[in-house]
C-alpha atoms as a PDB file:
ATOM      1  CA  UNK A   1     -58.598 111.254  57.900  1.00  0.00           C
ATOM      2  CA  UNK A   2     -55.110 111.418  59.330  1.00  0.00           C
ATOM      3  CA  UNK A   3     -54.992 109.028  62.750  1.00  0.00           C
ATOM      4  CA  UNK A   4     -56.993 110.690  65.252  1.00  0.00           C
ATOM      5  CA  UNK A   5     -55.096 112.448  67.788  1.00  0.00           C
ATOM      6  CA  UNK A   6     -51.467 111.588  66.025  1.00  0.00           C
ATOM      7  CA  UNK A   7     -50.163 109.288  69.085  1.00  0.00           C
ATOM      8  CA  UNK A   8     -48.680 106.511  69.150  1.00  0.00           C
ATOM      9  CA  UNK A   9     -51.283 104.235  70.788  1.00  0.00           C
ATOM     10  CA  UNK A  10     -51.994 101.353  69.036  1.00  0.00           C
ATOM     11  CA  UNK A  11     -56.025 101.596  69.890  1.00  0.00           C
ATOM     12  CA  UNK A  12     -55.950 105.247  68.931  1.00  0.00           C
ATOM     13  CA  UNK A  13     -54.093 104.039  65.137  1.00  0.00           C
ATOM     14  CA  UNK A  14     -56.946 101.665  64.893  1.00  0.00           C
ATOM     15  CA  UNK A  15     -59.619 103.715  65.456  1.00  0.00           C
ATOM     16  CA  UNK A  16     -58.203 106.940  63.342  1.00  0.00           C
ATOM     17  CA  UNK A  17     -58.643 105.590  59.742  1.00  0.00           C
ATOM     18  CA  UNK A  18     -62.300 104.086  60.360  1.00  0.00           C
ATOM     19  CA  UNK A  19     -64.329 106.561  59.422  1.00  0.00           C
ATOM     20  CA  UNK A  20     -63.593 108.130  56.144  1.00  0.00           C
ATOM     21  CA  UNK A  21     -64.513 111.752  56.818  1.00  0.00           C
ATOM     22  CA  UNK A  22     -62.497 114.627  55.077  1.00  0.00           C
ATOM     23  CA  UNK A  23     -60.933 117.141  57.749  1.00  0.00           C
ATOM     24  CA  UNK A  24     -63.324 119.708  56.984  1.00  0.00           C
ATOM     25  CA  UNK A  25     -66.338 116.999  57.613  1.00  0.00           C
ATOM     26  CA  UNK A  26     -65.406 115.856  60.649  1.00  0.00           C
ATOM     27  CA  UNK A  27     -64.835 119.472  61.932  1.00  0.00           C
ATOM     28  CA  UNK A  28     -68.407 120.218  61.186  1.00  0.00           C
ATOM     29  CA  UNK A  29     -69.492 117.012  62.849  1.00  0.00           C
ATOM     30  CA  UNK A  30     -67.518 117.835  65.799  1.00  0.00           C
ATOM     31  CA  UNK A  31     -68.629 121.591  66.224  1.00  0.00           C
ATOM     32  CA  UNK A  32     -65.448 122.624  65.706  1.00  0.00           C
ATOM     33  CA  UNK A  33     -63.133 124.175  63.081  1.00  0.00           C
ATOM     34  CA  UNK A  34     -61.196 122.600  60.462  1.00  0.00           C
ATOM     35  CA  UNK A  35     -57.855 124.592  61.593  1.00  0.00           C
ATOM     36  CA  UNK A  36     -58.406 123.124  65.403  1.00  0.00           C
ATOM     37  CA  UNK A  37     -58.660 119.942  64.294  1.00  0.00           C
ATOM     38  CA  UNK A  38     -55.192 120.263  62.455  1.00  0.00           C
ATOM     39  CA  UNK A  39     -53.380 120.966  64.885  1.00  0.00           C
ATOM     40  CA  UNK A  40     -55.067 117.731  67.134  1.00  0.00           C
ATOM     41  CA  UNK A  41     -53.553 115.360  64.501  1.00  0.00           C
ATOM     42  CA  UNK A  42     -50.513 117.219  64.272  1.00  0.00           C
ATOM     43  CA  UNK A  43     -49.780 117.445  67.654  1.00  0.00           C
ATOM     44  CA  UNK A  44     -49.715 121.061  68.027  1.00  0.00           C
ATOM     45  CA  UNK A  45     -52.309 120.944  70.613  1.00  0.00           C
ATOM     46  CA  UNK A  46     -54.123 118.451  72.571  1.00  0.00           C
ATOM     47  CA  UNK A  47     -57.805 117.983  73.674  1.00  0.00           C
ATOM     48  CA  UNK A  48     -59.428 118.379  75.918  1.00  0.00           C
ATOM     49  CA  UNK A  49     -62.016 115.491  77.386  1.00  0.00           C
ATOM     50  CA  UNK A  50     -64.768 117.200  75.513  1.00  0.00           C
ATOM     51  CA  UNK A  51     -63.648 117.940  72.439  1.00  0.00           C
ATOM     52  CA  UNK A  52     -62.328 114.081  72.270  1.00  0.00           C
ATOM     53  CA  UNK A  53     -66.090 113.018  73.453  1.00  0.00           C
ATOM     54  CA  UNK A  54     -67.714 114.880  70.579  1.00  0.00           C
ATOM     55  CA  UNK A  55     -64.949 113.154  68.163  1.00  0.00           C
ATOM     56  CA  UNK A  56     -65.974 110.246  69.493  1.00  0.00           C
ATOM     57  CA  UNK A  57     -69.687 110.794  69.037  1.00  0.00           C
ATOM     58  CA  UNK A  58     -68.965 112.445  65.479  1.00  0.00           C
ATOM     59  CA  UNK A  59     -67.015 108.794  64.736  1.00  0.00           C
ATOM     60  CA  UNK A  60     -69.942 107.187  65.644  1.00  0.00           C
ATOM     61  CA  UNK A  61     -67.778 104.893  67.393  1.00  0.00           C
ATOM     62  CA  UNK A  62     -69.005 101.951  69.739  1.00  0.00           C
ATOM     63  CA  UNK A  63     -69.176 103.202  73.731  1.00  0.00           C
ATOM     64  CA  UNK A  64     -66.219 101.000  74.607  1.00  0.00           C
ATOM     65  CA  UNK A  65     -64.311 102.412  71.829  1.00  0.00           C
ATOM     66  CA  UNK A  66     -65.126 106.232  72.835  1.00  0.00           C
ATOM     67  CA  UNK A  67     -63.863 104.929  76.810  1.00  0.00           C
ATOM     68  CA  UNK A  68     -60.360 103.624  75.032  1.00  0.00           C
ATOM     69  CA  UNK A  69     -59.976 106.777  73.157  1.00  0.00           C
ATOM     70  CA  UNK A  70     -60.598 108.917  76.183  1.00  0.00           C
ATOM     71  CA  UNK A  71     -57.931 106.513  78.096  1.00  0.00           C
ATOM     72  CA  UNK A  72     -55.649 106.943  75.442  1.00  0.00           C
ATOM     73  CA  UNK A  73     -56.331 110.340  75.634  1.00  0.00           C
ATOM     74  CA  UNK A  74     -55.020 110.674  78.765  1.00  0.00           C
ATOM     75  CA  UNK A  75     -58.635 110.890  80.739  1.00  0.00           C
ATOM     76  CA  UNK A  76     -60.986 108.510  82.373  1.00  0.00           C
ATOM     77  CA  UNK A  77     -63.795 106.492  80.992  1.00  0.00           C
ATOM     78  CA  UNK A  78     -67.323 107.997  80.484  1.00  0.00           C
ATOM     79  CA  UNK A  79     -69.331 105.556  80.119  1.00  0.00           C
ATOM     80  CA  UNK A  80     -69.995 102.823  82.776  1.00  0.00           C
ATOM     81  CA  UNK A  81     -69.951  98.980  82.130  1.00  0.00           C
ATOM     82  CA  UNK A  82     -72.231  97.297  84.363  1.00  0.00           C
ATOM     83  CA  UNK A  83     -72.300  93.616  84.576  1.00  0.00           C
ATOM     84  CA  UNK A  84     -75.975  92.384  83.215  1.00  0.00           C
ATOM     85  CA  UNK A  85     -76.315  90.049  86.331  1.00  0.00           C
ATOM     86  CA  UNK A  86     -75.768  93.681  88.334  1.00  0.00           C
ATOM     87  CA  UNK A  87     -78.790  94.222  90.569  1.00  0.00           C
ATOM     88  CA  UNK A  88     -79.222  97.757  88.752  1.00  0.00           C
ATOM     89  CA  UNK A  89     -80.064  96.124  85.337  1.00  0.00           C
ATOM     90  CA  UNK A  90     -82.806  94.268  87.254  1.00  0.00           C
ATOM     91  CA  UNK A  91     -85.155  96.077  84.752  1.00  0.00           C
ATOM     92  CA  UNK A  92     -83.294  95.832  81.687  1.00  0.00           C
ATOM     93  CA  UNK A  93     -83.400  91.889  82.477  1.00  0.00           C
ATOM     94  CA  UNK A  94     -86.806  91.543  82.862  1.00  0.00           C
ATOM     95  CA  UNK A  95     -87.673  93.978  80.157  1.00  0.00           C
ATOM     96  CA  UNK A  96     -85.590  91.689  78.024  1.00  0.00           C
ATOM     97  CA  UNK A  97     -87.482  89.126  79.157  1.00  0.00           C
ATOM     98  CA  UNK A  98     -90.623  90.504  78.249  1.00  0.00           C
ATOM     99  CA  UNK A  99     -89.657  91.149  74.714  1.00  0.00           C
ATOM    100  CA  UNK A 100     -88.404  87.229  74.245  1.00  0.00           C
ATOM    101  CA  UNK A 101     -91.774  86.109  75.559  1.00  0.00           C
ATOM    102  CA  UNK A 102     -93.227  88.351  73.128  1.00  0.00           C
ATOM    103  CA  UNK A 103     -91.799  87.143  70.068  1.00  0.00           C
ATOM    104  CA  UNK A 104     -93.691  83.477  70.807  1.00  0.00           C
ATOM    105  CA  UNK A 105     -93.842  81.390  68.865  1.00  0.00           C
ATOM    106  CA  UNK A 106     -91.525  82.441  66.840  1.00  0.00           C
ATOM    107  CA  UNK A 107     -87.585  82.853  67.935  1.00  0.00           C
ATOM    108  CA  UNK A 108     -85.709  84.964  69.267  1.00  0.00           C
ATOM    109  CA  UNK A 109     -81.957  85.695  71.337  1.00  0.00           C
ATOM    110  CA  UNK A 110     -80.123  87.880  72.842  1.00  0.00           C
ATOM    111  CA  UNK A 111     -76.486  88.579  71.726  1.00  0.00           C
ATOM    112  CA  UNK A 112     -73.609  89.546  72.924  1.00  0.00           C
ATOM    113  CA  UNK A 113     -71.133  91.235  70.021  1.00  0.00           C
ATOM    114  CA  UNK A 114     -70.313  88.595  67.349  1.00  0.00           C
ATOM    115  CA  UNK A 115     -72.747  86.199  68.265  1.00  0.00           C
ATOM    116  CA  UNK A 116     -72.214  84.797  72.388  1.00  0.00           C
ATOM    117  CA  UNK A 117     -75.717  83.788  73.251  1.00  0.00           C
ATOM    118  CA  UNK A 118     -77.276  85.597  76.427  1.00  0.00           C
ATOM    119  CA  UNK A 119     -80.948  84.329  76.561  1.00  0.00           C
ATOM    120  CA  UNK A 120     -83.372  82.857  74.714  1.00  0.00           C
ATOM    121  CA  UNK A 121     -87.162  82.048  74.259  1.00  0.00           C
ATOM    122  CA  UNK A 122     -88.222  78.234  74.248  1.00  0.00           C
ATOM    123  CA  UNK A 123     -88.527  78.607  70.316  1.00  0.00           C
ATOM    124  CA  UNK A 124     -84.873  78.511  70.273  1.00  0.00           C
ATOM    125  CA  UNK A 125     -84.802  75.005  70.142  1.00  0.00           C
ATOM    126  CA  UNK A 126     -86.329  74.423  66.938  1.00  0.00           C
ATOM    127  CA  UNK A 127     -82.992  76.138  66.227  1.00  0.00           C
ATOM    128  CA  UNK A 128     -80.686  73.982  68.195  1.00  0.00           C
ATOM    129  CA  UNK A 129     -82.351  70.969  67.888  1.00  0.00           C
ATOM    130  CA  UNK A 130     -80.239  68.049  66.959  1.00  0.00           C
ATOM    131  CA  UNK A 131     -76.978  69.978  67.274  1.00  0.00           C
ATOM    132  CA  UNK A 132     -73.667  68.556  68.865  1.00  0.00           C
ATOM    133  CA  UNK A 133     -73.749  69.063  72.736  1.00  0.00           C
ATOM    134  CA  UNK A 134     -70.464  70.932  71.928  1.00  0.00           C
ATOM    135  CA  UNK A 135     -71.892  73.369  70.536  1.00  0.00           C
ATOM    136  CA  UNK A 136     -74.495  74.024  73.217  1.00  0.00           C
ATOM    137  CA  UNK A 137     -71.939  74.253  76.108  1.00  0.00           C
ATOM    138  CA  UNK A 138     -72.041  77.910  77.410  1.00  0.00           C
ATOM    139  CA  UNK A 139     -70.921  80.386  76.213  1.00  0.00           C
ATOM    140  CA  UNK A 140     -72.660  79.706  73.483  1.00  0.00           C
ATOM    141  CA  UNK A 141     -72.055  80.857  69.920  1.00  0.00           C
ATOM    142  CA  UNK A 142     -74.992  81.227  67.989  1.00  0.00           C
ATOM    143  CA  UNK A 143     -73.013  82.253  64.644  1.00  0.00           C
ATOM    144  CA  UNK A 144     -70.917  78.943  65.157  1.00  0.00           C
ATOM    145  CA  UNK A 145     -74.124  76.865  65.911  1.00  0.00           C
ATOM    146  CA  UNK A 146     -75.979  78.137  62.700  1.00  0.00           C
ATOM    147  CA  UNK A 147     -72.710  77.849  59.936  1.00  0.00           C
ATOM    148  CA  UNK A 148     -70.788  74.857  62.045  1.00  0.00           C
ATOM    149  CA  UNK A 149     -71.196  71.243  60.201  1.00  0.00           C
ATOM    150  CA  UNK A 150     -72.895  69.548  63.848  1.00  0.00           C
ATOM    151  CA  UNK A 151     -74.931  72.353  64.350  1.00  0.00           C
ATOM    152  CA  UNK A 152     -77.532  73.983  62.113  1.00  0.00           C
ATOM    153  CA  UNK A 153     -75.768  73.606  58.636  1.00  0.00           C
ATOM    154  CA  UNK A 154     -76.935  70.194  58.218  1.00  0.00           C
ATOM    155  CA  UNK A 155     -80.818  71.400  58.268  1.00  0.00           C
ATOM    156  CA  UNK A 156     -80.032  74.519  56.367  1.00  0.00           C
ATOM    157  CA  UNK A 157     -81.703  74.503  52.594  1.00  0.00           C
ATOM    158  CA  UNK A 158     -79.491  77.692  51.344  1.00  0.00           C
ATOM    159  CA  UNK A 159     -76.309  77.874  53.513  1.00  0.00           C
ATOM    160  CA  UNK A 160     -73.815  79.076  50.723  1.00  0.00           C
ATOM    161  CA  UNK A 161     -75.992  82.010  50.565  1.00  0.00           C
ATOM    162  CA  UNK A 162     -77.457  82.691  53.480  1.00  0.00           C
ATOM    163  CA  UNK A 163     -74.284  81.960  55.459  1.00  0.00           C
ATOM    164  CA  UNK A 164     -72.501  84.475  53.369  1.00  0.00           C
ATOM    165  CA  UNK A 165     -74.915  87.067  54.800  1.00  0.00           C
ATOM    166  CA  UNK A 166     -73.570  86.261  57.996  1.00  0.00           C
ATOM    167  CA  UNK A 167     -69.857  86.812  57.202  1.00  0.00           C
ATOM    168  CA  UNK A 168     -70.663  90.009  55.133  1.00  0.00           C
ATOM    169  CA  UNK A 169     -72.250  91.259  58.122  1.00  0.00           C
ATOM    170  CA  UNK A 170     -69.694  90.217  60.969  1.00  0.00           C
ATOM    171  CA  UNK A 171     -67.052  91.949  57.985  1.00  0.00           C
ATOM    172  CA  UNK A 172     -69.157  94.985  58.349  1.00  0.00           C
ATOM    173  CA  UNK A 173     -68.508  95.265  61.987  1.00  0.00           C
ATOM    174  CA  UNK A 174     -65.206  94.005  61.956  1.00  0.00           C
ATOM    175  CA  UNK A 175     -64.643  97.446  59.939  1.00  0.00           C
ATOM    176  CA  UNK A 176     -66.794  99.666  62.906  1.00  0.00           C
ATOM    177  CA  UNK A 177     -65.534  97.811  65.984  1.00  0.00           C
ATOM    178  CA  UNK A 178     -62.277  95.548  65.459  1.00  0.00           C
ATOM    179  CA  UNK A 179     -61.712  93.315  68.334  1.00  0.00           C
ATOM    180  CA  UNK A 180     -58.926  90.527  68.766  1.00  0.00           C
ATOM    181  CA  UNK A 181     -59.731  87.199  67.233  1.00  0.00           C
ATOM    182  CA  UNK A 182     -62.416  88.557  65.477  1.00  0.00           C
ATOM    183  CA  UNK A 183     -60.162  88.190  61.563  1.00  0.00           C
ATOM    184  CA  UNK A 184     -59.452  84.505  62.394  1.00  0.00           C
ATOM    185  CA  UNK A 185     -63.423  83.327  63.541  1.00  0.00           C
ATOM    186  CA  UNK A 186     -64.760  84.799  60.296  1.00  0.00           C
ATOM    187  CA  UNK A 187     -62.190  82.598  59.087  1.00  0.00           C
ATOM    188  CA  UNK A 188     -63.682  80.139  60.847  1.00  0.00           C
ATOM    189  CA  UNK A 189     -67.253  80.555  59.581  1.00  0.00           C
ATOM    190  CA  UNK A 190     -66.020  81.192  55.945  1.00  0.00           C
ATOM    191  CA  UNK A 191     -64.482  77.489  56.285  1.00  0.00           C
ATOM    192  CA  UNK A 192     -67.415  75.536  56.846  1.00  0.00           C
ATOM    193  CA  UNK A 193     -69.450  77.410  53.726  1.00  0.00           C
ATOM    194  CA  UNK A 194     -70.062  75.435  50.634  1.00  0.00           C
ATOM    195  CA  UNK A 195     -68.935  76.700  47.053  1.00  0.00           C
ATOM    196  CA  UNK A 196     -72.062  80.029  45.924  1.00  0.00           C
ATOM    197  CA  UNK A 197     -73.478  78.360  42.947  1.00  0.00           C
ATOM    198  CA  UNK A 198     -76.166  81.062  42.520  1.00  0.00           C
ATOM    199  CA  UNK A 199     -77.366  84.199  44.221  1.00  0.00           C
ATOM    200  CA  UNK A 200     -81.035  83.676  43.714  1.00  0.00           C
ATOM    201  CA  UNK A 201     -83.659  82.782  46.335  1.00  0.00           C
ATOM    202  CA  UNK A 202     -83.623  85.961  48.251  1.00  0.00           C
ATOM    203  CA  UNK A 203     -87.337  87.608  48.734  1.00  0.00           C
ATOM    204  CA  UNK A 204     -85.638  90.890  47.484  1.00  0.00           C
ATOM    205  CA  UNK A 205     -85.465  93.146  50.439  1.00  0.00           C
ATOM    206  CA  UNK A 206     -83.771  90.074  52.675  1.00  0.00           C
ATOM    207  CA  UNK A 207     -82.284  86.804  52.989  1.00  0.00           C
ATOM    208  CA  UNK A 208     -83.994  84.134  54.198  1.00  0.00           C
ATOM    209  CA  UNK A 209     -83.047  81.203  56.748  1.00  0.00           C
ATOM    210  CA  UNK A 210     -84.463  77.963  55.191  1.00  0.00           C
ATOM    211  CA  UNK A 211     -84.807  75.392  57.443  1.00  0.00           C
ATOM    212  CA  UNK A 212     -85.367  72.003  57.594  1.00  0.00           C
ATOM    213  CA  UNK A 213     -87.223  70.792  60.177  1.00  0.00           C
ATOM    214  CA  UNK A 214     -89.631  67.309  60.729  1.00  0.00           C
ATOM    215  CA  UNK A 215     -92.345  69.134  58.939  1.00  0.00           C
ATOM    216  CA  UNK A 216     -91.212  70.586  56.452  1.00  0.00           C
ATOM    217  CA  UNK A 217     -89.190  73.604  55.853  1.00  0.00           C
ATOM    218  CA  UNK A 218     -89.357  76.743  57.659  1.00  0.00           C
ATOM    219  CA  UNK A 219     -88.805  80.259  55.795  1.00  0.00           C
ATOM    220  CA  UNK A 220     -87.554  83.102  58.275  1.00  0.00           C
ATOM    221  CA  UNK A 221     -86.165  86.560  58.174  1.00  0.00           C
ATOM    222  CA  UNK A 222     -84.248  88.005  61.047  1.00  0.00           C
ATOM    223  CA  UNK A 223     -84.827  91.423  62.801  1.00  0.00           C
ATOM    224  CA  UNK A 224     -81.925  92.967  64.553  1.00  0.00           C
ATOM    225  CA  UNK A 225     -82.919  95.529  67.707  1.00  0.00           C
ATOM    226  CA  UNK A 226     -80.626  97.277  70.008  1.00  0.00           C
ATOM    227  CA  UNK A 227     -80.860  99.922  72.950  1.00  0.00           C
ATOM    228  CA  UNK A 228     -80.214 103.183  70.910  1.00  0.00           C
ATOM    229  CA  UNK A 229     -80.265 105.681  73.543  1.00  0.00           C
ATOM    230  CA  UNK A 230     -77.796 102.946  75.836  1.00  0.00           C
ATOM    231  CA  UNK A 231     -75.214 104.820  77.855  1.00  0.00           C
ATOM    232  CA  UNK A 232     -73.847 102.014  79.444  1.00  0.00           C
ATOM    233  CA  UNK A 233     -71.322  99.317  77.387  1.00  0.00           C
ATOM    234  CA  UNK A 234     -72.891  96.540  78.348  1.00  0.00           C
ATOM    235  CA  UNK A 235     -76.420  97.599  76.921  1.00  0.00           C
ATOM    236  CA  UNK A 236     -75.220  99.251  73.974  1.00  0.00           C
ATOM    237  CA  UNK A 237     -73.510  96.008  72.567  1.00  0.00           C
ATOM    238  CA  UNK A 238     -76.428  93.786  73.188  1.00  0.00           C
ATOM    239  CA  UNK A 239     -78.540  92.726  70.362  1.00  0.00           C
ATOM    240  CA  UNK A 240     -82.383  91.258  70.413  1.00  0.00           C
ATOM    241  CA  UNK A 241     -82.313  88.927  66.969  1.00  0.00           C
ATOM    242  CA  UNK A 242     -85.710  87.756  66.223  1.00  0.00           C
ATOM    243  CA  UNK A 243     -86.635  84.946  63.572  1.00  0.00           C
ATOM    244  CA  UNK A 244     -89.732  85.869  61.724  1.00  0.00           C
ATOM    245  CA  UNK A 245     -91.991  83.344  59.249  1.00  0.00           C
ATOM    246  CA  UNK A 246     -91.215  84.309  55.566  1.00  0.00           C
ATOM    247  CA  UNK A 247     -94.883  82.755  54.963  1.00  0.00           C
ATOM    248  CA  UNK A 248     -97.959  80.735  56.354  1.00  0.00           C
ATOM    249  CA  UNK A 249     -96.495  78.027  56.598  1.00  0.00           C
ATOM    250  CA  UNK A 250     -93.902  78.943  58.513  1.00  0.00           C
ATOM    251  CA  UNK A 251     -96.005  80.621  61.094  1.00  0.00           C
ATOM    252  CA  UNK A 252     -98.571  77.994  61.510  1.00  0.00           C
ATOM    253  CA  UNK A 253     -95.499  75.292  62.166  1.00  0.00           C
ATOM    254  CA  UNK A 254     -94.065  77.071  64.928  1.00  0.00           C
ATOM    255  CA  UNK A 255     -97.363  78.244  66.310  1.00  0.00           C
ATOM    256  CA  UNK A 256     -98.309  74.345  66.694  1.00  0.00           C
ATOM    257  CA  UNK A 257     -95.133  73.725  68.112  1.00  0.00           C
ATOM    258  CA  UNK A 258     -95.688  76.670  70.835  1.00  0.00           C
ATOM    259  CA  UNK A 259     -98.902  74.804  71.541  1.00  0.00           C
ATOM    260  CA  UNK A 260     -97.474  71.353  72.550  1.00  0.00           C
ATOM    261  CA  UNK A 261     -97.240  69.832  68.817  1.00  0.00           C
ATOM    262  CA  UNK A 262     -93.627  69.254  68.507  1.00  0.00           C
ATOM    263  CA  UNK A 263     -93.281  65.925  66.303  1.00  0.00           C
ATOM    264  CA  UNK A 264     -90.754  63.752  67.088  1.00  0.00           C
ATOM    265  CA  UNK A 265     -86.980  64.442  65.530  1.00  0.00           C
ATOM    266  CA  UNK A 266     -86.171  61.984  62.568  1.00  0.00           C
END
């Protein structure tokens, strides 16, 4: 569709193009008509903070995105962002909590967008384990730590492949939500993947993580959860990634570990 709103804003340009909805789509979507919405992107009229909310919402754009569009728009955010260490989110912390300690043994996080590390459960370490301080100083990157040479890589059975998983996907929201520096760290990641020499060893409906640890390797798939109904920015971009045994094996590993039966690293 024609850049939303037809001004000369450079977040407004960005955001126009993303979804590819025809006029008459997007109308619908909106709960509006097509001839309205013509005249928006032509200038002939302009909206008002509803109508720009419910183009927003039709976009399916990210909650800071809809608050930058409204700005642009000449009206004030919506949607609040409330620092996580905010006494308010008290319960969203310790709900988050709750959900990490539930996923023992196995791991899990909590991200930020594009991969800065919030919390953790203690299985994380068979994740970070014999990774470069570096790359453990906060704010962590857990994207950097899994593809970076002194981080995971090393231990990593399929990184051409499963790394590539992890661009394609940061591409994929690169498209929904740009954000500056975000072209030149997948870059970054793409740099330290080795050559694809084959595209087998998936388990068909996923990728797996195979990792090397002291005994043996460990075969996991990742979940991705979010807060669907959020209404705050903070909360909306936060992501629960959990990493779930691919087999037996797997589980029993980390479920000795949980109990105390760590080996020693080699």
């Amino acid at each position: 569709m024609p850049d939303l709103l037809r001004r000369d804003d450079e977040h407004v340009q960005r955001v126009g193009p993303r979804r590819r909805f025809s006029q008459l789509d997007l109308a619908i979507r909106a709960d509006t008509t097509q001839r309205h919405l013509s005249f928006l992107e032509q200038g002939r009229s302009r909206p008002g903070r509803a109508m720009v909310v419910r183009l927003a919402e039709s976009l399916d754009l990210p909650l800071r995105d809809r608050n930058e569009l409204l700005l642009a728009a000449g009206y004030a955010p919506v949607y609040a962002e409330t620092s996580l260490d905010a006494p308010e989110l008290e319960p969203v912390r310790e709900a988050l909590e709750r959900i990490l300690d539930g996923h023992m043994p196995y791991p899990a996080v909590v991200v930020r967008p594009y991969g800065e590390l919030v919390a953790a459960n203690p299985a994380f370490d068979v994740l970070s384990e014999g990774a470069a301080p570096a790359l453990l100083e906060p704010p962590v990157n857990v994207l950097r730590l899994a593809l970076h040479p002194d981080g995971m890589a090393r231990r990593v059975g399929n990184l051409a492949e499963w790394g590539r998983h992890i661009t394609g996907s940061l591409r994929d929201q690169a498209v929904r939500a740009p954000a500056p520096g975000l072209a030149e760290f997948i870059e970054e990641l793409d740099g330290y993947l080795p050559a694809l020499e084959s595209p087998a060893g998936h388990l068909g409906f996923a990728v797996p993580l195979r990792l090397r640890v002291p005994e043996g390797e460990l075969r996991l798939i990742t979940t991705l959860t979010s807060f669907a109904t959020a209404v705050d920015v903070t909360l909306s971009e936060l992501r629960l990634e959990a990493f779930l045994p691919a087999d037996e094996t797997t589980a029993a590993i980390l479920r000795k570990r949980a109990d105390g039966g760590r080996p020693a690293a080699v």
